[in-house]
Protein backbone atom coordinates (compact mmCIF):
# COMPACT_ATOMS: atom_id res chain seq x y z
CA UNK A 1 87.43 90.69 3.09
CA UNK A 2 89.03 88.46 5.25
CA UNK A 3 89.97 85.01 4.22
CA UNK A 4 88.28 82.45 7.18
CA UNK A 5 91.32 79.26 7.34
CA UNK A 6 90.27 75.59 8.41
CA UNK A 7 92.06 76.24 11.39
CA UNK A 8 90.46 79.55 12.80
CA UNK A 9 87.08 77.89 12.54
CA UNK A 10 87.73 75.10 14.45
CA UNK A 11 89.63 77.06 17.29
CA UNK A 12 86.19 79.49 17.34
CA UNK A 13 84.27 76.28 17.44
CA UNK A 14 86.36 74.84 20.63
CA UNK A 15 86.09 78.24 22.44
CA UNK A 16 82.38 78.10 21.62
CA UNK A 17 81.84 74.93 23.43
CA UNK A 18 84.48 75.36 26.23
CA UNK A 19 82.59 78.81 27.10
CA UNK A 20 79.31 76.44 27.24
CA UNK A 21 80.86 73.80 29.51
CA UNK A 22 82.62 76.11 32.00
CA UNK A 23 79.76 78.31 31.94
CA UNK A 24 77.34 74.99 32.75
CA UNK A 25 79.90 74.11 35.51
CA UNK A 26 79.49 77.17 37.35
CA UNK A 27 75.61 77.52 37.23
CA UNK A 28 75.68 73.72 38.41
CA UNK A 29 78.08 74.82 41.42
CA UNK A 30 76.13 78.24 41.80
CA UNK A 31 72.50 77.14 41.95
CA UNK A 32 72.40 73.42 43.00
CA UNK A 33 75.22 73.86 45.19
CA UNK A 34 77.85 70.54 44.57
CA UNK A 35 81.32 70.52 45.47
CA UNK A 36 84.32 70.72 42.24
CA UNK A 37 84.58 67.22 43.65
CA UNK A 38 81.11 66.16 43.11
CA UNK A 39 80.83 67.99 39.05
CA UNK A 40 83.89 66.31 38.83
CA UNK A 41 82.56 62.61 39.19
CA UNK A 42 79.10 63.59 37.18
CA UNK A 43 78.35 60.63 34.83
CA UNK A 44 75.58 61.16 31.83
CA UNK A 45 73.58 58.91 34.02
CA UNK A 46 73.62 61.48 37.18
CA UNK A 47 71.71 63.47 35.14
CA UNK A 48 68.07 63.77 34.97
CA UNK A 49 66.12 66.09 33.07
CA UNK A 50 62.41 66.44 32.18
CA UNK A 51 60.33 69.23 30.81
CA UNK A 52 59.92 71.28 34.37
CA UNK A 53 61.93 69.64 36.38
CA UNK A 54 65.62 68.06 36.77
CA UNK A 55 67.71 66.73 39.36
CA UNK A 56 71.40 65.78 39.72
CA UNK A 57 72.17 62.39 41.65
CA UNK A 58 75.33 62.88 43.62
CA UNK A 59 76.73 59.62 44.51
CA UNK A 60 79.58 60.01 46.66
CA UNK A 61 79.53 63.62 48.40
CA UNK A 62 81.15 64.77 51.57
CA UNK A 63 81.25 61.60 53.94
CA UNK A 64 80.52 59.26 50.51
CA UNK A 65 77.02 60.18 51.46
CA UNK A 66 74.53 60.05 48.33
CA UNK A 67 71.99 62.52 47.66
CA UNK A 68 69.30 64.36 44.84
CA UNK A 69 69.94 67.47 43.89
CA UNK A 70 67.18 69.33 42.60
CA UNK A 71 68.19 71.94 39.55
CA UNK A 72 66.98 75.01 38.96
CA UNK A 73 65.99 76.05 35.41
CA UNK A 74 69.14 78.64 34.04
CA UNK A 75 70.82 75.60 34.98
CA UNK A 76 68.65 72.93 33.44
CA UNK A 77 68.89 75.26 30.30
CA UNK A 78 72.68 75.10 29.93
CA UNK A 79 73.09 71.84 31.06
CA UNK A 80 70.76 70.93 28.10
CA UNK A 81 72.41 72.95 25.91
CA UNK A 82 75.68 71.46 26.61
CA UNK A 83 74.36 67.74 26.66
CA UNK A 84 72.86 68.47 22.45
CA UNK A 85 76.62 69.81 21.50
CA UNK A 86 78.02 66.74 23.28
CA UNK A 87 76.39 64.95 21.50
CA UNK A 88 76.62 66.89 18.44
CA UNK A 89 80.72 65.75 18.71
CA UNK A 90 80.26 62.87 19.14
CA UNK A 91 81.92 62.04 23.05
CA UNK A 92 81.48 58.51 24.14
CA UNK A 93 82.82 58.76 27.56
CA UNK A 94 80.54 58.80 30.48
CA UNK A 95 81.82 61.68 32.44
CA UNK A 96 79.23 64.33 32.18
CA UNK A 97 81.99 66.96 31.74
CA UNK A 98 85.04 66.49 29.37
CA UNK A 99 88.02 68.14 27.82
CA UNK A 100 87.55 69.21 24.43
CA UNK A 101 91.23 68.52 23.19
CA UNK A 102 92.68 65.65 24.10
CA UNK A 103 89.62 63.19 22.82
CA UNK A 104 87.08 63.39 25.28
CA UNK A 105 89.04 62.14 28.96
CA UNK A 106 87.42 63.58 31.92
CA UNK A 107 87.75 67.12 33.26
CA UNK A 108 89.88 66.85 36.07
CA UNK A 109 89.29 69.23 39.31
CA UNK A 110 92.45 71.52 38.37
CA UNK A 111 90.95 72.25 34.80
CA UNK A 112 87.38 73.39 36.02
């Protein structure tokens, strides 16, 4: 039997949750259609989810236009999923999307 080190777990554990962030990114981008510009600037507060429904409040698209976004449910499925193991590590920073290593800055355009 193999013998499971500190380390292995915890690089499982960040390829776990960076498979469940880049895979919430491109549902977002697939089925509610926003630019890499506009995930980019998603705060926690863009983000609205109820029981049926959810939307995503762009705030500055093309033109700095705002606009609602409704989101379909695969998407409002990951996007939950990814908001609980957020959560779960504890991130404090607003951006809805950040990197895993280097303590929770945003995701900038050239990672996603």
């Amino acid at each position: 039997m193999d013998k499971v080190t500190k380390r292995k777990r915890t690089y499982e554990t960040q390829v776990g949750l960076r498979l469940i962030r880049d895979k919430v990114i491109a549902y977002l981008m697939l089925y509610a259609g926003p630019r890499v510009e506009e995930v980019e600037r998603l705060t926690l507060e863009d983000v609205e989810l109820r029981s049926k429904s959810g939307v995503l409040h762009i705030r500055q698209g093309k033109r700095f236009r705002e606009r609602d976004v409704p989101l379909p449910k695969p998407a409002q499925v990951l996007l939950q999923a990814w908001l609980v193991e957020r959560e779960k590590l504890g991130i404090s920073h607003e951006a809805l999307f950040v990197e895993l290593r280097s303590g929770g800055r945003r995701l900038s355009r050239r990672s996603m």
